[in-house]
Protein backbone atom coordinates (compact mmCIF):
# COMPACT_ATOMS: atom_id res chain seq x y z
CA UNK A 1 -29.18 6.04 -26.13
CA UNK A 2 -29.33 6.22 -29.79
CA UNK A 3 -30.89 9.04 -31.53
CA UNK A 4 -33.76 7.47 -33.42
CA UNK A 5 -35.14 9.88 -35.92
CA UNK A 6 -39.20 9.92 -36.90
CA UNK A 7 -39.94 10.22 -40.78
CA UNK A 8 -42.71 12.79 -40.45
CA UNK A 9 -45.05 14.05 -38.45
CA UNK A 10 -48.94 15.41 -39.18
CA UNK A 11 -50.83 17.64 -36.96
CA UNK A 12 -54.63 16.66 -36.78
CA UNK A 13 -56.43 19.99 -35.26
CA UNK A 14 -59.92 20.01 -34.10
CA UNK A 15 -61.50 23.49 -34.07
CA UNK A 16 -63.36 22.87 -30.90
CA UNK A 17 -61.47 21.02 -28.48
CA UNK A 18 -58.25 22.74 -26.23
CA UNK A 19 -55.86 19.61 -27.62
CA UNK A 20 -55.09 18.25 -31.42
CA UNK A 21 -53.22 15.15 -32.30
CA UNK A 22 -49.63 14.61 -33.71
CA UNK A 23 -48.97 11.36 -35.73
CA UNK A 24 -45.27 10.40 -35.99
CA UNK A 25 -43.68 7.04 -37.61
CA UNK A 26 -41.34 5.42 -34.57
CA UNK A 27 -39.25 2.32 -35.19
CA UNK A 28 -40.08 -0.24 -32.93
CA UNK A 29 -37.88 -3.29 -32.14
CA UNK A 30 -38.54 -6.64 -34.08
CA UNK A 31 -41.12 -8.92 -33.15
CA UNK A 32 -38.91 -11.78 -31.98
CA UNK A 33 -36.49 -10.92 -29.71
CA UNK A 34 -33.09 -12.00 -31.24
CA UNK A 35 -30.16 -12.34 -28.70
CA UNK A 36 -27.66 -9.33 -29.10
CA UNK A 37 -24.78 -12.70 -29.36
CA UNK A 38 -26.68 -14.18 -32.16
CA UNK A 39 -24.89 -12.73 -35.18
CA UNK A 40 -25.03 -16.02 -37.72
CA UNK A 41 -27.39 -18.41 -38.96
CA UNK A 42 -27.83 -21.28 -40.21
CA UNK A 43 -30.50 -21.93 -42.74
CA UNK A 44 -32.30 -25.72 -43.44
CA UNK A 45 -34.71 -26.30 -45.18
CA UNK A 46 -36.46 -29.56 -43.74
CA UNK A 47 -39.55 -29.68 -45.87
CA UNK A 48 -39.96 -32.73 -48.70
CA UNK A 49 -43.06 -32.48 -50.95
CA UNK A 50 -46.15 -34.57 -49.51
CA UNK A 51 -47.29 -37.54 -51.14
CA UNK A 52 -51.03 -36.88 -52.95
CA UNK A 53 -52.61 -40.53 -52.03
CA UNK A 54 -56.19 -39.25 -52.92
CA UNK A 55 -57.93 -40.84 -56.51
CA UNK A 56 -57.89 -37.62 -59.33
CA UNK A 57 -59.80 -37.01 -61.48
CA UNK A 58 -59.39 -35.92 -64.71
CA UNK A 59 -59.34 -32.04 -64.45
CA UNK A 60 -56.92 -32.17 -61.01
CA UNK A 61 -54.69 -34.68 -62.75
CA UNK A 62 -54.25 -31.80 -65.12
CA UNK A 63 -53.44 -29.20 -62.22
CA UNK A 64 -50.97 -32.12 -60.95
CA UNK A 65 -48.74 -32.31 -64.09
CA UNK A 66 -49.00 -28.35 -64.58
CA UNK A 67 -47.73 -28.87 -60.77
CA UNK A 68 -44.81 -30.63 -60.89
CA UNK A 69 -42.27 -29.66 -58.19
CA UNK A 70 -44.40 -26.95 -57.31
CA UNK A 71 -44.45 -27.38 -53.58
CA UNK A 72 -40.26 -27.73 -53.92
CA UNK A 73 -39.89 -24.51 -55.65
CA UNK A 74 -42.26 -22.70 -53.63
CA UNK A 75 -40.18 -23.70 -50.40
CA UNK A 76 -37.04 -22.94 -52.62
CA UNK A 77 -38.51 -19.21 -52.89
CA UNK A 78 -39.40 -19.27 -49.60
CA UNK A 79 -35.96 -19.54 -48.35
CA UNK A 80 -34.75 -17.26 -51.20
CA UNK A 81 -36.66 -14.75 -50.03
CA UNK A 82 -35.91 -14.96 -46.28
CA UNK A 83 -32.05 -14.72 -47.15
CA UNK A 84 -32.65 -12.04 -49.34
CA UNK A 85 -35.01 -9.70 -46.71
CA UNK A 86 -32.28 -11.07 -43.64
CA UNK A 87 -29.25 -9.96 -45.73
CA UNK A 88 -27.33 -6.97 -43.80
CA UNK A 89 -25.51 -5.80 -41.28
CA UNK A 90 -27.52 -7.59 -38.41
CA UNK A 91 -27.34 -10.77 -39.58
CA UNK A 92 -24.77 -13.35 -41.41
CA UNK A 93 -26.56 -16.55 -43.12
CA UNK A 94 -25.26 -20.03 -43.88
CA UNK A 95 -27.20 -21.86 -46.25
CA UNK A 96 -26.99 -25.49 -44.72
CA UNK A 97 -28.15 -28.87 -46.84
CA UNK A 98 -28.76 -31.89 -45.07
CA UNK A 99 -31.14 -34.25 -46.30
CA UNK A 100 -31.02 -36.43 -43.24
CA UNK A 101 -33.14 -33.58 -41.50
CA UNK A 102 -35.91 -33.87 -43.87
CA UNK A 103 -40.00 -34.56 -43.14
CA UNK A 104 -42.76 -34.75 -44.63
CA UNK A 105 -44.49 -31.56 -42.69
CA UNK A 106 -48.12 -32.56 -44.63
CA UNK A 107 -49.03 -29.10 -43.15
CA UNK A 108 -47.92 -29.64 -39.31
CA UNK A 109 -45.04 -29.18 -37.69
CA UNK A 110 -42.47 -32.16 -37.33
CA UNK A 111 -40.76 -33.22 -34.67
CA UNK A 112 -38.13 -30.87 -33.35
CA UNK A 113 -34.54 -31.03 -33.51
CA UNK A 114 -32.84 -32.41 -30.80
CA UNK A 115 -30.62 -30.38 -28.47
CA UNK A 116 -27.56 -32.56 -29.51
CA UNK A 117 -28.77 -31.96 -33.35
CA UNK A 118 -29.02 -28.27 -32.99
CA UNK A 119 -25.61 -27.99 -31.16
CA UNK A 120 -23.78 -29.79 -33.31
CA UNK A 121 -25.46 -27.96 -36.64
CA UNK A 122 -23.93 -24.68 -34.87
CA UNK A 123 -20.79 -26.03 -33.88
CA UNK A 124 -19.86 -27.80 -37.82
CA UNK A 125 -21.09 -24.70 -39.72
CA UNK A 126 -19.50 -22.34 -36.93
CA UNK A 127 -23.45 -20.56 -36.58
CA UNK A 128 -24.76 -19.22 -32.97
CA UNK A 129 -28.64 -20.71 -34.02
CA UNK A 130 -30.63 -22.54 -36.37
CA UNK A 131 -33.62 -21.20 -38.69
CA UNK A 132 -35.41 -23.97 -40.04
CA UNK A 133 -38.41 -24.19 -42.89
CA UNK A 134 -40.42 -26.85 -41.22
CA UNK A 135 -42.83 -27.37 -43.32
CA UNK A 136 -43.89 -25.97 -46.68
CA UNK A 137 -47.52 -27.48 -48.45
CA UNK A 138 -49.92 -26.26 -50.90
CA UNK A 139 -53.44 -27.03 -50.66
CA UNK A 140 -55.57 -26.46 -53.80
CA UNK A 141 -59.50 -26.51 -54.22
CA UNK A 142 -61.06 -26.62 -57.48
CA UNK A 143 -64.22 -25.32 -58.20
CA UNK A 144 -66.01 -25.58 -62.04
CA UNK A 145 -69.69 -24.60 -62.70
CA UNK A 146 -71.80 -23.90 -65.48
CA UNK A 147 -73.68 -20.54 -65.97
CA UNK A 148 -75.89 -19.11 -69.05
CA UNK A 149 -74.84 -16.53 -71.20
CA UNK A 150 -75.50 -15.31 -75.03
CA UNK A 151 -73.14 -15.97 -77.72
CA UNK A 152 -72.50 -13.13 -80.57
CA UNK A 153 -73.24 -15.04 -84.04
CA UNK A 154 -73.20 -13.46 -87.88
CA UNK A 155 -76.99 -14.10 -86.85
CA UNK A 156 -77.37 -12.17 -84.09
CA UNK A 157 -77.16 -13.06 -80.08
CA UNK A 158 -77.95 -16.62 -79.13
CA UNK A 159 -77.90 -18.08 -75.52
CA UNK A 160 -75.40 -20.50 -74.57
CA UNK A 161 -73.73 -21.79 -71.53
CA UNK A 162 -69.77 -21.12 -69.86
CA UNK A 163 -67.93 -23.02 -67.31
CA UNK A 164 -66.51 -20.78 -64.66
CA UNK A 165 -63.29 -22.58 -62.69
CA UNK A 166 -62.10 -21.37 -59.69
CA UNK A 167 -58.54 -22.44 -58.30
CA UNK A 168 -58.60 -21.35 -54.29
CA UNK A 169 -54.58 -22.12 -53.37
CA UNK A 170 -53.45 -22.48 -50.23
CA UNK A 171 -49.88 -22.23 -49.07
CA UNK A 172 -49.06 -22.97 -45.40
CA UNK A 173 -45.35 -22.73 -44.13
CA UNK A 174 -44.20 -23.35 -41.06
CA UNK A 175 -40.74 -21.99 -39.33
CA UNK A 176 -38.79 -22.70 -36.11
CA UNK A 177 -35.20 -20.92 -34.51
CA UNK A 178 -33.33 -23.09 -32.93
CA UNK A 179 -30.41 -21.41 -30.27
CA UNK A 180 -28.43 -24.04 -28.37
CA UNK A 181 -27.82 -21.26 -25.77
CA UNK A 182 -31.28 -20.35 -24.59
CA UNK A 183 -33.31 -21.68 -21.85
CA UNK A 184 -35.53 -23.02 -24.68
CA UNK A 185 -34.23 -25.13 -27.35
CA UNK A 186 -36.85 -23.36 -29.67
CA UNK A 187 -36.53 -19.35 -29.54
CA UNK A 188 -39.54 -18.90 -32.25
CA UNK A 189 -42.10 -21.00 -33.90
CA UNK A 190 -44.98 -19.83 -36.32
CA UNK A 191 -47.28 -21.18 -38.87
CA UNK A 192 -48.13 -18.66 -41.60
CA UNK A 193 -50.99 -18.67 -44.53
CA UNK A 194 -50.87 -17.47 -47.53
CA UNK A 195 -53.58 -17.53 -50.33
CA UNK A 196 -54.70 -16.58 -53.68
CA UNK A 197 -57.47 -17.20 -55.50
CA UNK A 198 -58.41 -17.46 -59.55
CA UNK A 199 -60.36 -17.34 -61.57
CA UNK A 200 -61.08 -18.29 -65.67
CA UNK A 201 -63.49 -19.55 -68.20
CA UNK A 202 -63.67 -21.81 -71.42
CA UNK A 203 -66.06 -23.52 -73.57
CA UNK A 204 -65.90 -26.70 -71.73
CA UNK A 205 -64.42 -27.82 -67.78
CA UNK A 206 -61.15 -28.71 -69.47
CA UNK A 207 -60.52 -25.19 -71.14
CA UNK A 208 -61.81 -23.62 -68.06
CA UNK A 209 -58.92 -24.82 -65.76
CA UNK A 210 -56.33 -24.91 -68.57
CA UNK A 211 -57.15 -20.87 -68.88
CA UNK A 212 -56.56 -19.98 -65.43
CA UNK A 213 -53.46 -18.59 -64.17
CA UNK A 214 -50.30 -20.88 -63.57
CA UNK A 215 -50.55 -22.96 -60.32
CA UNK A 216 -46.47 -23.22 -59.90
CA UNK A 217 -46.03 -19.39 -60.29
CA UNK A 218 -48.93 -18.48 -57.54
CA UNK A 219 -47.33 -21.25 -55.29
CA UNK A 220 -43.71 -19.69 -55.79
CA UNK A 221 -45.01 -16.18 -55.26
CA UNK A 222 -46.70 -16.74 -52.40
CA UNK A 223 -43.59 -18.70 -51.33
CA UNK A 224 -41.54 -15.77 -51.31
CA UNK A 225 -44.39 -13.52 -49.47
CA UNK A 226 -44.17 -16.37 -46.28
CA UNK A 227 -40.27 -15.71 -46.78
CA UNK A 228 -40.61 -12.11 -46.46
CA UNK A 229 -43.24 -12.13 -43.79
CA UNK A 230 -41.29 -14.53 -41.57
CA UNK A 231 -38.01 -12.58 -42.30
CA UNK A 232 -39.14 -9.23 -41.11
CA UNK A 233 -40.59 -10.85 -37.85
CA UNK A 234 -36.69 -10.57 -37.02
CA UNK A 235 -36.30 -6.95 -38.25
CA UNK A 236 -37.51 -3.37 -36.70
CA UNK A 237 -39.86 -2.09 -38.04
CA UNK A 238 -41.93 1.32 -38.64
CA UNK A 239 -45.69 2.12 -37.34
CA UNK A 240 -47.39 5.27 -36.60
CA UNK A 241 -48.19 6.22 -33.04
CA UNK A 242 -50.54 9.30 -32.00
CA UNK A 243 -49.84 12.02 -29.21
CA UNK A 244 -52.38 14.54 -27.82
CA UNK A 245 -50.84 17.93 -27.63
CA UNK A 246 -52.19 21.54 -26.27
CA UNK A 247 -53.53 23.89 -29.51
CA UNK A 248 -55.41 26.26 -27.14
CA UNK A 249 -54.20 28.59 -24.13
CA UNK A 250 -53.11 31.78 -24.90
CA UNK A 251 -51.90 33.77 -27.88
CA UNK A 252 -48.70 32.27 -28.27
CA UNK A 253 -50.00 28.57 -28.10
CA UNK A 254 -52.09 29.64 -30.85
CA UNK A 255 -49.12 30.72 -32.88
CA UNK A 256 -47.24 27.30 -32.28
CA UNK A 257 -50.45 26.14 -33.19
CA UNK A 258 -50.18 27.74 -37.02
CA UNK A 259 -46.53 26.83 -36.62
CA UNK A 260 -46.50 23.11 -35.71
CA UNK A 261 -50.03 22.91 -38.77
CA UNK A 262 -47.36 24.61 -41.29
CA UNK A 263 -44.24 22.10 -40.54
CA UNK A 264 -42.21 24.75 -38.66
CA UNK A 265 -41.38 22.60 -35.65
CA UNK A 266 -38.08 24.60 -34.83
CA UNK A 267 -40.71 27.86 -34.53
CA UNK A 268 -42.93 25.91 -32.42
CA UNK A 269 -40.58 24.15 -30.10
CA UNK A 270 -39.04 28.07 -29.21
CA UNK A 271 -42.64 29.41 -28.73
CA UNK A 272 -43.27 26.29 -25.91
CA UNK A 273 -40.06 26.50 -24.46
CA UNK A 274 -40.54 30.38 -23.56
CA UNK A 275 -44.09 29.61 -22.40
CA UNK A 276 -43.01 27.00 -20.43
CA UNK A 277 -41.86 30.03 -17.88
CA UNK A 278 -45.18 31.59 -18.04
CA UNK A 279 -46.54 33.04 -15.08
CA UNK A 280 -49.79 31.33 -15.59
CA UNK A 281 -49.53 27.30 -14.10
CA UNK A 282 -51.71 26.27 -17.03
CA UNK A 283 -50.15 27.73 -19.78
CA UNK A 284 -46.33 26.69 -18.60
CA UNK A 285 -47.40 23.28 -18.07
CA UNK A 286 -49.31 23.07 -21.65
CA UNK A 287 -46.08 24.68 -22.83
CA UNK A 288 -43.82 22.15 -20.76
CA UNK A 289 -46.21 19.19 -21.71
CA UNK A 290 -45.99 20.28 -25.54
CA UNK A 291 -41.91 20.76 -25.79
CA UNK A 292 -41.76 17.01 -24.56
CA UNK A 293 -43.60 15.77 -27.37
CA UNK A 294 -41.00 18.09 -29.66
CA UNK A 295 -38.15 16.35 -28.12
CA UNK A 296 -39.49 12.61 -28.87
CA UNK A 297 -40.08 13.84 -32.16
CA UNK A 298 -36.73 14.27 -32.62
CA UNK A 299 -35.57 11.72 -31.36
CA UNK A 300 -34.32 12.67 -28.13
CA UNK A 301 -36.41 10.35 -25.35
CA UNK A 302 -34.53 11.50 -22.19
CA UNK A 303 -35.50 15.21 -22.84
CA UNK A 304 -38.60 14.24 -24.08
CA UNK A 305 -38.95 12.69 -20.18
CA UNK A 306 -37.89 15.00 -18.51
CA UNK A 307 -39.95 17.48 -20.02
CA UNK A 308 -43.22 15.58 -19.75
CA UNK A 309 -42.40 14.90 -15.65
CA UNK A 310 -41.57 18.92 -15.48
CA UNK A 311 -45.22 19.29 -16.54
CA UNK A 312 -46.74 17.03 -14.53
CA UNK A 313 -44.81 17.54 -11.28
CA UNK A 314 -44.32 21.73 -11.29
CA UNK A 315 -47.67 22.34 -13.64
CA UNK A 316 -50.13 18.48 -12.49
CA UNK A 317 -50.46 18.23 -16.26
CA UNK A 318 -52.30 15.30 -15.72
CA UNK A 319 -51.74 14.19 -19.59
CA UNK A 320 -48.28 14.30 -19.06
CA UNK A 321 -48.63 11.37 -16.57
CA UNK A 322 -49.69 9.30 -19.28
CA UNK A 323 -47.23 9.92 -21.38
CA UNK A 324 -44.05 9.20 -19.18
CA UNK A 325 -45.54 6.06 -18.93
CA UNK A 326 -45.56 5.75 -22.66
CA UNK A 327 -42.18 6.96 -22.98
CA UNK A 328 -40.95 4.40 -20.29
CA UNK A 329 -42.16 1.98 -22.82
CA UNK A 330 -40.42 3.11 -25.76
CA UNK A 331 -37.50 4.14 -23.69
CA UNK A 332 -37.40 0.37 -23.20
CA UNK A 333 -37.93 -0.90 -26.47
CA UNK A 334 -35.02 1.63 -27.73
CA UNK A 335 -33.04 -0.53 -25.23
CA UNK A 336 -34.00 -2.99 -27.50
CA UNK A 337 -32.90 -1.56 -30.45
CA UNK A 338 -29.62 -0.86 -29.27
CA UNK A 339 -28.78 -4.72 -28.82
C-alpha cells in the first residue's frame, strides 16, 4: 500500500479529561470514482448561447450590448479552466469540436448522447470517455432604487436623492462523463451554481448600471470557478480528520503528552511503544491504542491496524474498536488511491 504522508498534525489537550484530540490532513480519494483504465479524455463543449425572447427595456438593453458573447466566453473559461486544473499525470485531454453536438441547455440538461455517439467520439479521437459541458447560462436580475442623501455644495450640505443598482448574476453549468465501457452510459452528472452580486450608484438609473462592475468579466470568472469546481470533483483531495488519543495514565503518558504538544512525535511514539509492555492492562493498552494513531500519522495504515486491534484485543481498549473500523475505511479508500 502506498505510503501516504499527513501535512501536519495539532494536538488539542483538555486539562480535565484522560484523552485530547489530534487533527491530521489525510488525502482522500476523488469524489467521482474514475476507472483506473480511463487515462484520456475527450472534451466537448455542447453549450450554444440561449436566445433572450423577453421585451427589454432600456437599462437591460444596456447590460445586453455590454453582454455580448458573454455566455460563450464564460463556457470558453469554463472549459479552460477544467483543462487547466485536469492537466497531469492522471489524466490526458483532447479538446474535441463538433458543432453537430450542440444545444441550447437554457439552464437544463439536454438530451444525452447516445451510446453509438459516445463510442464512436472515443473510438475517432482514440479517448477511453467523454466529458461534456452541457449546458452553460447566465441569469441576471437587475435591481435600481432611489434613496435620499445630502449633497456637499460651495453652500453647504443640501439633500438630494441616488439611485442604487444592483446586478445579482447567476451562472449555472451543467457537466456529464460519458464512458462507453461502464454499465452506465453516464459515469457523472452535476449541475453547479455560481453567483456574484454588485453593486454601484450614479446620478440617474442609467449611470447607476453603467458604474457597476463589468457583466462579461463576472460571467467569465465565475466560468472558470464551475471549471475548477467540476475539475477537482475528479482529483484527491485534502481534509482534516480528528482522533482521540490517551494524555493521562501514568508518568510517562504525561511526558508523551509534553512531547506529542511540542511536535516531538519520534519522542512520543518511543515513550508509547515501551509502555505498551507495561505491567498495568490500562496503561499498555492506552500506550498500544496511542502508537496506532503514530503509525497512521505517518502514513503507515497496516501498523497503524495492527496496533489499534493489539489494544483492543490484549488491553479491551474499547476506543480502539472504533478506530479499526475507521481505519478499515481509509484502508479502503487508499485502495482507491492506488488505482
Amino acid at each position: 500500500m502506498r505510503t501516504i504522508y499527513l501535512l501536519f498534525a495539532l494536538v488539542v489537550i483538555s486539562s480535565c479529561s484522560k484523552k485530547g484530540i489530534i487533527t491530521m490532513n489525510v488525502l482522500e480519494p476523488s469524489v467521482v470514482r474514475v476507472h483506473p483504465s480511463i487515462k484520456r479524455f475527450g472534451v466537448i463543449n455542447r453549450t450554444l448561447p440561449a436566445q433572450k425572447t423577453k421585451p427589454l427595456d432600456d437599462l437591460e438593453k444596456l447590460l445586453t450590448l455590454e453582454g455580448i458573447n458573454m455566455d460563450k466566453e464564460g463556457a470558453e473559461a469554463s472549459i479552460t479552466a477544467l483543462q487547466n486544473e485536469l492537466a497531469g499525470d492522471r489524466f490526458n485531454l483532447v479538446f474535441i469540436e463538433k458543432n453537430d453536438l450542440k444545444t441550447l441547455g437554457a439552464g437544463v440538461f439536454p438530451n444525452s448522447l447516445p451510446l453509438q455517439t459516445v463510442s464512436q467520439l472515443c473510438q475517432t479521437y482514440q479517448v477511453d470517455a467523454i466529458l461534456s459541458l452541457e449546458f452553460f447560462d447566465t441569469d441576471t436580475k437587475l435591481a435600481v432604487n432611489v434613496a435620499n442623501t445630502t449633497i456637499s455644495t460651495p453652500l453647504g450640505n443640501v439633500p438630494g436623492i441616488v439611485h442604487n443598482a444592483t446586478l445579482n448574476t447567476l451562472v449555472k453549468t451543467g457537466w456529464r462523463i460519458y464512458d462507453p465501457m461502464g454499465s452506465l452510459v453516464i459515469m457523472d452528472e452535476c449541475h453547479l451554481d455560481r453567483s456574484f452580486v454588485s453593486h454601484s450608484q450614479g446620478v440617474n438609473p442609467m449611470e447607476a448600471v453603467k458604474a457597476l462592475v463589468n457583466r462579461k468579466e463576472v460571467v467569465t470568472r465565475l466560468g472558470r470557478e464551475s471549471g475548477t469546481i467540476y475539475a477537482n470533483r475528479l482529483l484527491p483531495y485534502w481534509t482534516r480528520v480528528s482522533r482521540d488519543y490517551y494524555i493521562r495514565g501514568n508518568n510517562a503518558l504525561k511526558i508523551a503528552t509534553r512531547k506529542a504538544r511540542a511536535g516531538n512525535w519520534d519522542g512520543a511514539a518511543e515513550i508509547w511503544k515501551n509502555e505498551s509492555s507495561n505491567s498495568d492492562p490500562k496503561i499498555a493498552g492506552r500506550a498500544a491504542y496511542n502508537y496506532a494513531i503514530i503509525h497512521e500519522i505517518n502514513g503507515d495504515l497496516d501498523s497503524a491496524m495492527k496496533w489499534a486491534q493489539k489494544a483492543y484485543e490484549d488491553y479491551n481498549v474499547k476506543l480502539a474498536l472504533k478506530y479499526t473500523r475507521i481505519l478499515r475505511s481509509r484502508m479502503a479508500r487508499a485502495q482507491a488511491l492506488e488505482q
